[in-house]
PDB file of N, CA and C in Angstrom:
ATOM      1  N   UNK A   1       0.841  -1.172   0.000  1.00  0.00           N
ATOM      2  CA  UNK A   1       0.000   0.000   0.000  1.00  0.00           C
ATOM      3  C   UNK A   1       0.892   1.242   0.000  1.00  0.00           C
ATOM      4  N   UNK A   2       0.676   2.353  -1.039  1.00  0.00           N
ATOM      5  CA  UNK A   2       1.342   3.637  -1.102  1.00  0.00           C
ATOM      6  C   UNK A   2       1.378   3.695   0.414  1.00  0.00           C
ATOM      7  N   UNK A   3       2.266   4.782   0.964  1.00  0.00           N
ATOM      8  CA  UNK A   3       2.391   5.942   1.567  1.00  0.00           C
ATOM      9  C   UNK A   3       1.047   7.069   1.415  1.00  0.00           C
ATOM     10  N   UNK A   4       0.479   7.620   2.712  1.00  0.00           N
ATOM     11  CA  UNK A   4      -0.711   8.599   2.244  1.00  0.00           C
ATOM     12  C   UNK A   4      -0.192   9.539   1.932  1.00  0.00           C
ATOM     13  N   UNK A   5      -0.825  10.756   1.294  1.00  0.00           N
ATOM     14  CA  UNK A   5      -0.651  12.003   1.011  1.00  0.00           C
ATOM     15  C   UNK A   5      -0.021  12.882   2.433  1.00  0.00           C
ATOM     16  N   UNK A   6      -1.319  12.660   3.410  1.00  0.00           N
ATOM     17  CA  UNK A   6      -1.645  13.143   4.000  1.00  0.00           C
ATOM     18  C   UNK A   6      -1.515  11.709   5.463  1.00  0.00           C
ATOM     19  N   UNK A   7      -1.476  12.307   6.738  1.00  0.00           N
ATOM     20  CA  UNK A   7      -1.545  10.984   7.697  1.00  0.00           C
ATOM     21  C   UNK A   7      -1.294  11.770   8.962  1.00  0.00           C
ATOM     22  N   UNK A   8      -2.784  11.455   9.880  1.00  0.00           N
ATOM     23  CA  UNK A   8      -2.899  12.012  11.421  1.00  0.00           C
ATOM     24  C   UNK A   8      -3.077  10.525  12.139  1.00  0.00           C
ATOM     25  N   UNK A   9      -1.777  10.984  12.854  1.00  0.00           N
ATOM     26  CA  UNK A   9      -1.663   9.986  13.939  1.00  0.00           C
ATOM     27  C   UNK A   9      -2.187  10.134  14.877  1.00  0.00           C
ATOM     28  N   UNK A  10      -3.030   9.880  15.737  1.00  0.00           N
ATOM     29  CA  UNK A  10      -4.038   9.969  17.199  1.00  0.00           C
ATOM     30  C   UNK A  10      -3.775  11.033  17.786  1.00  0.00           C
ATOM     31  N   UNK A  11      -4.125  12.456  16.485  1.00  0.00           N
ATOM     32  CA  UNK A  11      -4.397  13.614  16.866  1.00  0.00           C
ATOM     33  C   UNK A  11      -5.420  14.187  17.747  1.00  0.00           C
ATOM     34  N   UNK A  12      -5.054  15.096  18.551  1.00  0.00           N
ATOM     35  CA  UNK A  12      -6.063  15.772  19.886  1.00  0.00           C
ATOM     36  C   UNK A  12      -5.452  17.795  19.379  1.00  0.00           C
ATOM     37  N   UNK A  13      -6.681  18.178  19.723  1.00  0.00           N
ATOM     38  CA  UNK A  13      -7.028  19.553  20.230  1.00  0.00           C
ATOM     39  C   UNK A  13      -7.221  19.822  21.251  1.00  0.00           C
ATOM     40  N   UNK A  14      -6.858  20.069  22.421  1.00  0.00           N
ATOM     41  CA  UNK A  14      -7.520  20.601  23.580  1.00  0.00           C
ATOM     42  C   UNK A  14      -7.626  22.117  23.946  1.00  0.00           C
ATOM     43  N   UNK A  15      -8.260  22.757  24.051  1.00  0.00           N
ATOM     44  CA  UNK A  15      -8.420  24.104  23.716  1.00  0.00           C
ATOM     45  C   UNK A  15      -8.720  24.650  25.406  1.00  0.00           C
ATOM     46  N   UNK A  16      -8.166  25.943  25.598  1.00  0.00           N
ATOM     47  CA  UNK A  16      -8.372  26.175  27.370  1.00  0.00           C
ATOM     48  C   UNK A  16      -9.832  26.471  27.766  1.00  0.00           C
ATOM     49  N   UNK A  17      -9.957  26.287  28.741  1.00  0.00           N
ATOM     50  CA  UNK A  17     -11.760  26.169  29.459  1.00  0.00           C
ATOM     51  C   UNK A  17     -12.706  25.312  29.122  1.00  0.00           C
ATOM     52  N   UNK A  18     -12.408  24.353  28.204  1.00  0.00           N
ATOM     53  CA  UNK A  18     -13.087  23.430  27.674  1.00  0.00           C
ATOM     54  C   UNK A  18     -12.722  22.052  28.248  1.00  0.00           C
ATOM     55  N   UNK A  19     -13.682  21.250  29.169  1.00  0.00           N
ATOM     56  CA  UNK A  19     -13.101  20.255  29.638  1.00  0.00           C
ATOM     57  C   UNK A  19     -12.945  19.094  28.670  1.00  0.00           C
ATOM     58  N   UNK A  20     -13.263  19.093  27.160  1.00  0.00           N
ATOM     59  CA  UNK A  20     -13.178  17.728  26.183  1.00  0.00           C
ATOM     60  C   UNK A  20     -12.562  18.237  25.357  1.00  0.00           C
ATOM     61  N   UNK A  21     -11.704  17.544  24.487  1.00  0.00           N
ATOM     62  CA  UNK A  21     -11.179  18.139  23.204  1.00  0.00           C
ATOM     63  C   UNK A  21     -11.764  18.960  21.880  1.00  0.00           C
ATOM     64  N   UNK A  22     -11.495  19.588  20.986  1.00  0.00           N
ATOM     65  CA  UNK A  22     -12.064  19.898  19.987  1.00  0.00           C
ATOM     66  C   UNK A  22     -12.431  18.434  19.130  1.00  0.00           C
ATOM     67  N   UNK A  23     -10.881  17.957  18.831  1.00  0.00           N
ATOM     68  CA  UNK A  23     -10.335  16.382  18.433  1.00  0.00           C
ATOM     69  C   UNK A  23      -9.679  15.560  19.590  1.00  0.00           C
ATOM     70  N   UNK A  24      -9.760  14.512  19.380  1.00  0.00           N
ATOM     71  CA  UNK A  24      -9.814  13.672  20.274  1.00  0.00           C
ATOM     72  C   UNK A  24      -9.327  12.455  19.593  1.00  0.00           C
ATOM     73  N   UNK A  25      -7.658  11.873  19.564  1.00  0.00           N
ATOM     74  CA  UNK A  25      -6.991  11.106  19.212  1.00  0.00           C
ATOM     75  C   UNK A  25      -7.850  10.630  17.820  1.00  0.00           C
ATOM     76  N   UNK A  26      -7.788  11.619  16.772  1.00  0.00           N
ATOM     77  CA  UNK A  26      -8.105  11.304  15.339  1.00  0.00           C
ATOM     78  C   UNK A  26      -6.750  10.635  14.292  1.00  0.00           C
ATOM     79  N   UNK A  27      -7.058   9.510  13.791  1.00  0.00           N
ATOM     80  CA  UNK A  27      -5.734   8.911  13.119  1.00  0.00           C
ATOM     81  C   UNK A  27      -6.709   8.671  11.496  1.00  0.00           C
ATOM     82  N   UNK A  28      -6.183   9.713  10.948  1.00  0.00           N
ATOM     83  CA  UNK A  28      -6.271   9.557   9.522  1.00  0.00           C
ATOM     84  C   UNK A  28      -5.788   9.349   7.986  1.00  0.00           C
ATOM     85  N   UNK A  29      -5.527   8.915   6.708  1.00  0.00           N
ATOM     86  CA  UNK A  29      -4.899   8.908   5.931  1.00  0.00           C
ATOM     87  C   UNK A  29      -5.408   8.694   4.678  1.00  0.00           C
ATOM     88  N   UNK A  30      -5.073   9.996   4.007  1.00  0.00           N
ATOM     89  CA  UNK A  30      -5.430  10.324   2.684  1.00  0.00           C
ATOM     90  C   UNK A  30      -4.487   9.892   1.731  1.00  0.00           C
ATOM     91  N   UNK A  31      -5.149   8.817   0.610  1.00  0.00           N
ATOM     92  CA  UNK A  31      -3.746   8.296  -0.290  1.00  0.00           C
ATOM     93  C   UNK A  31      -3.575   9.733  -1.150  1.00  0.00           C
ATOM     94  N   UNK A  32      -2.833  10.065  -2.344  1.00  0.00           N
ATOM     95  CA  UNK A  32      -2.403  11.236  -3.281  1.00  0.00           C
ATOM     96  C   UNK A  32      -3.329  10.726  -4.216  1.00  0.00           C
ATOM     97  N   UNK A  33      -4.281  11.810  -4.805  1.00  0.00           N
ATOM     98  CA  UNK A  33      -5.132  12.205  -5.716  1.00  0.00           C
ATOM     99  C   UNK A  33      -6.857  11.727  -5.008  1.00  0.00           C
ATOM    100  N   UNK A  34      -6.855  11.126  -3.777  1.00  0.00           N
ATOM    101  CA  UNK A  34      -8.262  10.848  -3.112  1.00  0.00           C
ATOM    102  C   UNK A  34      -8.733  12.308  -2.942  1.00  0.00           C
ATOM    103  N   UNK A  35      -9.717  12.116  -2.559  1.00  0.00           N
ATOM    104  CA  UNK A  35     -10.390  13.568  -1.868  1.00  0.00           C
ATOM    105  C   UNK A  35     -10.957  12.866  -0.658  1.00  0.00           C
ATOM    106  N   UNK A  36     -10.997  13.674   0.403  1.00  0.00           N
ATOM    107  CA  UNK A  36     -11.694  13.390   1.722  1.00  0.00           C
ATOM    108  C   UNK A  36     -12.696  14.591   2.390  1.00  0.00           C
ATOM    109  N   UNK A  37     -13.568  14.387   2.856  1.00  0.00           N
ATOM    110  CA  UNK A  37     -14.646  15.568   3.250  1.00  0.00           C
ATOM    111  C   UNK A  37     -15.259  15.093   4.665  1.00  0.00           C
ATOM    112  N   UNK A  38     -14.781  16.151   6.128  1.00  0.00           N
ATOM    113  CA  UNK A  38     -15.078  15.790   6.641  1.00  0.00           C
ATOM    114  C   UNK A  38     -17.220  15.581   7.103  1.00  0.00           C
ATOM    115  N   UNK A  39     -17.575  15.248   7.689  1.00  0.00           N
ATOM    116  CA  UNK A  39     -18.647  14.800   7.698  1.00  0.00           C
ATOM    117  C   UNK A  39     -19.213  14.644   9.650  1.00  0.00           C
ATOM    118  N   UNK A  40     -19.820  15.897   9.706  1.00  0.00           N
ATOM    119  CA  UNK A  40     -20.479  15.323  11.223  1.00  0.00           C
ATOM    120  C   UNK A  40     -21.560  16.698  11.864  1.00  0.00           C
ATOM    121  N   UNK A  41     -21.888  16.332  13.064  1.00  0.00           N
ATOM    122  CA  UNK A  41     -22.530  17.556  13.633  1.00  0.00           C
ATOM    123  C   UNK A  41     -21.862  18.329  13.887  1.00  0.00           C
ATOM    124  N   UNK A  42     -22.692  19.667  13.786  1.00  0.00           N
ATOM    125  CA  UNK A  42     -21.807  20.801  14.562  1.00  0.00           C
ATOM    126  C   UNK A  42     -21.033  20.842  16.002  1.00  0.00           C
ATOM    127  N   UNK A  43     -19.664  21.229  16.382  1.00  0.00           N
ATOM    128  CA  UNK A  43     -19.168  21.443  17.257  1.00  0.00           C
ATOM    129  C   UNK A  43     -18.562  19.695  17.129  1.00  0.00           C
ATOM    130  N   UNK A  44     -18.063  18.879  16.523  1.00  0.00           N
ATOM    131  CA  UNK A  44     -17.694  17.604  16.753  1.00  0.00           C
ATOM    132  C   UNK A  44     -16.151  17.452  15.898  1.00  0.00           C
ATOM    133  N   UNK A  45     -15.395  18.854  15.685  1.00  0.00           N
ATOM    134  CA  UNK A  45     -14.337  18.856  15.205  1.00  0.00           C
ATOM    135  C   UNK A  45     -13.849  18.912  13.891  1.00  0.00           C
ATOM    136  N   UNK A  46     -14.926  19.133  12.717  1.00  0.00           N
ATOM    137  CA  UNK A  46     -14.519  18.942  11.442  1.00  0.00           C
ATOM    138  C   UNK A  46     -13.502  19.925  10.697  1.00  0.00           C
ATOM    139  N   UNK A  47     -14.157  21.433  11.613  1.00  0.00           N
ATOM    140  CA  UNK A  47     -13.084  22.827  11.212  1.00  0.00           C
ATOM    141  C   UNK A  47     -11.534  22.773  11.947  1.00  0.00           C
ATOM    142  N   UNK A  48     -11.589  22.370  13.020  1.00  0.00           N
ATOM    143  CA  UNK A  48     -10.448  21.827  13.738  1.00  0.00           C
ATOM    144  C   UNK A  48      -9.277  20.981  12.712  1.00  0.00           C
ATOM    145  N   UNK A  49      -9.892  19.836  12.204  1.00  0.00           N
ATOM    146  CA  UNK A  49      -9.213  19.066  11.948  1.00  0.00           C
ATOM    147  C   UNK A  49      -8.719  19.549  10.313  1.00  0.00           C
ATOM    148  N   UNK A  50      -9.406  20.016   9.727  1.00  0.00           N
ATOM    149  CA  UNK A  50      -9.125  20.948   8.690  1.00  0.00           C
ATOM    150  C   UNK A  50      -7.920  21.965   8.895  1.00  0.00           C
ATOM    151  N   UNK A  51      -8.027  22.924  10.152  1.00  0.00           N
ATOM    152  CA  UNK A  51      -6.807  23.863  10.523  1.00  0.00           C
ATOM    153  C   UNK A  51      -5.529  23.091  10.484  1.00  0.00           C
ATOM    154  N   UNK A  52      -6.108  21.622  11.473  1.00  0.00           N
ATOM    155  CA  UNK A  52      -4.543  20.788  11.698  1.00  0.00           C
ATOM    156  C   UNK A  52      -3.932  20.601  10.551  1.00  0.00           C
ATOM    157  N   UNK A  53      -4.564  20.064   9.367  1.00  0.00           N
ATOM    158  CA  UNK A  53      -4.211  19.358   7.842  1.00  0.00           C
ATOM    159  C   UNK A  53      -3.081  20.978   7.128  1.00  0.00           C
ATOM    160  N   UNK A  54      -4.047  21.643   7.308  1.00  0.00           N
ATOM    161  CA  UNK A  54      -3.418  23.204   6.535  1.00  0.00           C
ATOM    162  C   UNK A  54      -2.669  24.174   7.635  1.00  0.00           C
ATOM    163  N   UNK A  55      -2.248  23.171   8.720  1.00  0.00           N
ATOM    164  CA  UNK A  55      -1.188  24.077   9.786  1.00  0.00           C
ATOM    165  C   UNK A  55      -1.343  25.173  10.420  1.00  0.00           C
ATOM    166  N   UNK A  56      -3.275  25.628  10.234  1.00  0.00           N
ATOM    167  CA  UNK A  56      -2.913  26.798  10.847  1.00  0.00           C
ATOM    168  C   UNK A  56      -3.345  26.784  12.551  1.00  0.00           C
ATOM    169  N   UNK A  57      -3.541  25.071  13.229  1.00  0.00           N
ATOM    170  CA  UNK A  57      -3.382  25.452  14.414  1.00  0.00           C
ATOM    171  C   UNK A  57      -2.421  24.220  14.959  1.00  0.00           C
ATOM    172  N   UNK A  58      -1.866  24.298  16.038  1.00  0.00           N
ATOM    173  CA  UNK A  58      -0.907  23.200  16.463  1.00  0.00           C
ATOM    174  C   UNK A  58      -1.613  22.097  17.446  1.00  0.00           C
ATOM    175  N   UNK A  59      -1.441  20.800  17.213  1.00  0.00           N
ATOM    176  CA  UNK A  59      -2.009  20.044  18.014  1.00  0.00           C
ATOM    177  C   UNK A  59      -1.026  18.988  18.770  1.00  0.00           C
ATOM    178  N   UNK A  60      -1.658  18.016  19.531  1.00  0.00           N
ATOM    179  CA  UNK A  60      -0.996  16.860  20.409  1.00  0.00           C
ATOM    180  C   UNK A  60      -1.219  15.724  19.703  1.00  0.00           C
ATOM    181  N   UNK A  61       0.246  15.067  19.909  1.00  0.00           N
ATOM    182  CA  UNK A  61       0.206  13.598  19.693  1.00  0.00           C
ATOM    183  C   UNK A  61       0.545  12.773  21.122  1.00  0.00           C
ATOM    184  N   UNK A  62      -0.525  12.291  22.132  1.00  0.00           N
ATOM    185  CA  UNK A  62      -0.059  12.183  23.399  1.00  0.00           C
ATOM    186  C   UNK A  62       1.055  12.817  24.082  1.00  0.00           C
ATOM    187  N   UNK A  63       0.513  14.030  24.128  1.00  0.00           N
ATOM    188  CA  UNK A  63       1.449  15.340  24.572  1.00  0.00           C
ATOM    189  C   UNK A  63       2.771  15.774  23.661  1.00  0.00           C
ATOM    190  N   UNK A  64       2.908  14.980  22.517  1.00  0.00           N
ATOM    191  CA  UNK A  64       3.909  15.498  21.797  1.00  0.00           C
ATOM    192  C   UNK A  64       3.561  16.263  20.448  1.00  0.00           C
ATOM    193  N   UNK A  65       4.321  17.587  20.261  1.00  0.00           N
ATOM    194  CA  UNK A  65       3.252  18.352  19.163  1.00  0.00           C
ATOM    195  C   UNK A  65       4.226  17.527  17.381  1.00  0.00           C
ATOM    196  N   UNK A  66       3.516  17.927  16.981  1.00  0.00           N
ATOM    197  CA  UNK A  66       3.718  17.134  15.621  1.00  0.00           C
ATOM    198  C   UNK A  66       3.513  16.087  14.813  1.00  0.00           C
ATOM    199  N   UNK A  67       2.284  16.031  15.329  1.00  0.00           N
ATOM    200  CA  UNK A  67       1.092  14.620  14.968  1.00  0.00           C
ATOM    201  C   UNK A  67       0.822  14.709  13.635  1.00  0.00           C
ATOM    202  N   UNK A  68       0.988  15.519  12.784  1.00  0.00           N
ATOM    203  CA  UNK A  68       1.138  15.707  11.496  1.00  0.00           C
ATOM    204  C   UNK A  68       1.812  15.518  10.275  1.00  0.00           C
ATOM    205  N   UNK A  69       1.946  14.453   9.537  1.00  0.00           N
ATOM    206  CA  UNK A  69       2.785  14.102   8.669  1.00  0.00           C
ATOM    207  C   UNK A  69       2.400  13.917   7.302  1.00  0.00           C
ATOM    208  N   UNK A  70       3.389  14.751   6.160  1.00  0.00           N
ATOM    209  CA  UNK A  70       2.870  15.016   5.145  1.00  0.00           C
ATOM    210  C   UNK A  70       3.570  13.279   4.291  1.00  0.00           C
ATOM    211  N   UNK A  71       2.816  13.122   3.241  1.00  0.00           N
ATOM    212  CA  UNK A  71       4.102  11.829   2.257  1.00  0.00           C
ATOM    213  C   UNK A  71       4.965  12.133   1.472  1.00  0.00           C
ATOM    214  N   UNK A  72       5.923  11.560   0.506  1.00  0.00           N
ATOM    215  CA  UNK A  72       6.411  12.131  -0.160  1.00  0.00           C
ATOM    216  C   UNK A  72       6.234  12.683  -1.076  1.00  0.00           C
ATOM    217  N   UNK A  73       5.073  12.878  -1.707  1.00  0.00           N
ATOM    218  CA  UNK A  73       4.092  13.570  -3.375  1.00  0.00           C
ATOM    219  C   UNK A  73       4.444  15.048  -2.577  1.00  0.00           C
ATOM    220  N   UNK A  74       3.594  15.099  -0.841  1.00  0.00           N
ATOM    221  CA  UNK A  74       3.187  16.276  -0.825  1.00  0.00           C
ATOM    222  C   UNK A  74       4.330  17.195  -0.770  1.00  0.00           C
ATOM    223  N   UNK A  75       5.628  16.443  -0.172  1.00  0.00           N
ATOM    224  CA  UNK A  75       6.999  16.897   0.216  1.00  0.00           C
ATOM    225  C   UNK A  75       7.434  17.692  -1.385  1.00  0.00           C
ATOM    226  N   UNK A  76       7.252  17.071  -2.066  1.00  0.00           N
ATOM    227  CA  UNK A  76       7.806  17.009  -3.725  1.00  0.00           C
ATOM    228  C   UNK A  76       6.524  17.921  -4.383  1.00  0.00           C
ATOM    229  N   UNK A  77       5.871  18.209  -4.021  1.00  0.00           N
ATOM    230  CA  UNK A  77       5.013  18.928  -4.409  1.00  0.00           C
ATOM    231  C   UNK A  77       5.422  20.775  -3.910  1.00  0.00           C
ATOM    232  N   UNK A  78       5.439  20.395  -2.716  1.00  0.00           N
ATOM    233  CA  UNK A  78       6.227  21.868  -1.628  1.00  0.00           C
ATOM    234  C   UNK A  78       7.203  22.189  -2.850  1.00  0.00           C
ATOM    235  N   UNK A  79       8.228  21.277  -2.396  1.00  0.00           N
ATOM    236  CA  UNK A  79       9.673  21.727  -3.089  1.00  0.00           C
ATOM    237  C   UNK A  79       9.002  22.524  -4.931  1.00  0.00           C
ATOM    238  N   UNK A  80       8.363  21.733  -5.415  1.00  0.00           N
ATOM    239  CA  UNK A  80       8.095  22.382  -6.838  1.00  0.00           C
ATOM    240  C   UNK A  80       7.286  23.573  -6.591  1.00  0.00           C
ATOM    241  N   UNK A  81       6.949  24.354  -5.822  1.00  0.00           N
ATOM    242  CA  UNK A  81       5.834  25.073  -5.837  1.00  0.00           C
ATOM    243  C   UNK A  81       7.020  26.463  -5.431  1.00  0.00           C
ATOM    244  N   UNK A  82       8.018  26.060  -4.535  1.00  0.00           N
ATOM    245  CA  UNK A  82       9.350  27.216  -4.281  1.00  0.00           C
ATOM    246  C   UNK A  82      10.100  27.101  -5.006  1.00  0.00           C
ATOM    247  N   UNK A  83      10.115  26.465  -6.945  1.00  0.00           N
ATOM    248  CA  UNK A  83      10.475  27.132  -7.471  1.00  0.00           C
ATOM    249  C   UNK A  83      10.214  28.765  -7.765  1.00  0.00           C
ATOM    250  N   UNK A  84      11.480  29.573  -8.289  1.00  0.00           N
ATOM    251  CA  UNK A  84      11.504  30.911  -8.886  1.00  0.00           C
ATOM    252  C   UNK A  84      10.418  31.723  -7.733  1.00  0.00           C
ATOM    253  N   UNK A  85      10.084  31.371  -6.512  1.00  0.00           N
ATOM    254  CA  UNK A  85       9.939  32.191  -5.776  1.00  0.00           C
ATOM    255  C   UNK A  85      11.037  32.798  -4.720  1.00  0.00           C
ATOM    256  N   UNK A  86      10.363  34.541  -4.484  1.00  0.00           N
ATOM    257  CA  UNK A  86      11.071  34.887  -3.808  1.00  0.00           C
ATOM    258  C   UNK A  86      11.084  34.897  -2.633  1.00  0.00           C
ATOM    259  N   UNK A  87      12.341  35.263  -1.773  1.00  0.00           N
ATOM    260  CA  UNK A  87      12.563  35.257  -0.532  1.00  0.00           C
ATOM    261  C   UNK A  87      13.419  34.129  -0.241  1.00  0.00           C
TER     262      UNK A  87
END
């Protein structure tokens, strides 16, 4: 079986004043060219887990941050995209 695109290892959100997680040890994996859509009631983590995928919030992997791992398409995809850009 490929490598996923995409792959959450028993990702958590815990957010302050809230005694339950946003996410709550989510382990997921998207192969390269699937599409995935999350799917649930409101308040049960779908925007959450979306931020985690596109980095814009940081989460736990049983207290260790970096539960997030891209495959190699997406790695090789990065690298082609900083061609001829600046900075």
């Amino acid at each position: 079986m490929p490598e996923p695109m995409i792959r959450l290892e028993a990702v958590s959100k815990p957010y302050a004043g809230t005694s339950e997680p946003a996410v709550d040890a989510l382990s997921l994996g998207v192969p390269e060219g699937e599409i995935a859509v999350p799917v649930g009631p409101p308040g049960c983590g779908k925007t959450t887990a979306l931020k985690t995928i596109n980095r814009l919030i940081r989460t736990q992997r049983r207290g260790a941050p970096h539960a997030l791992r891209y495959g190699a398409a997406h790695n090789a995809m990065l690298r082609s995209s900083r061609v001829g850009a600046d900075g």
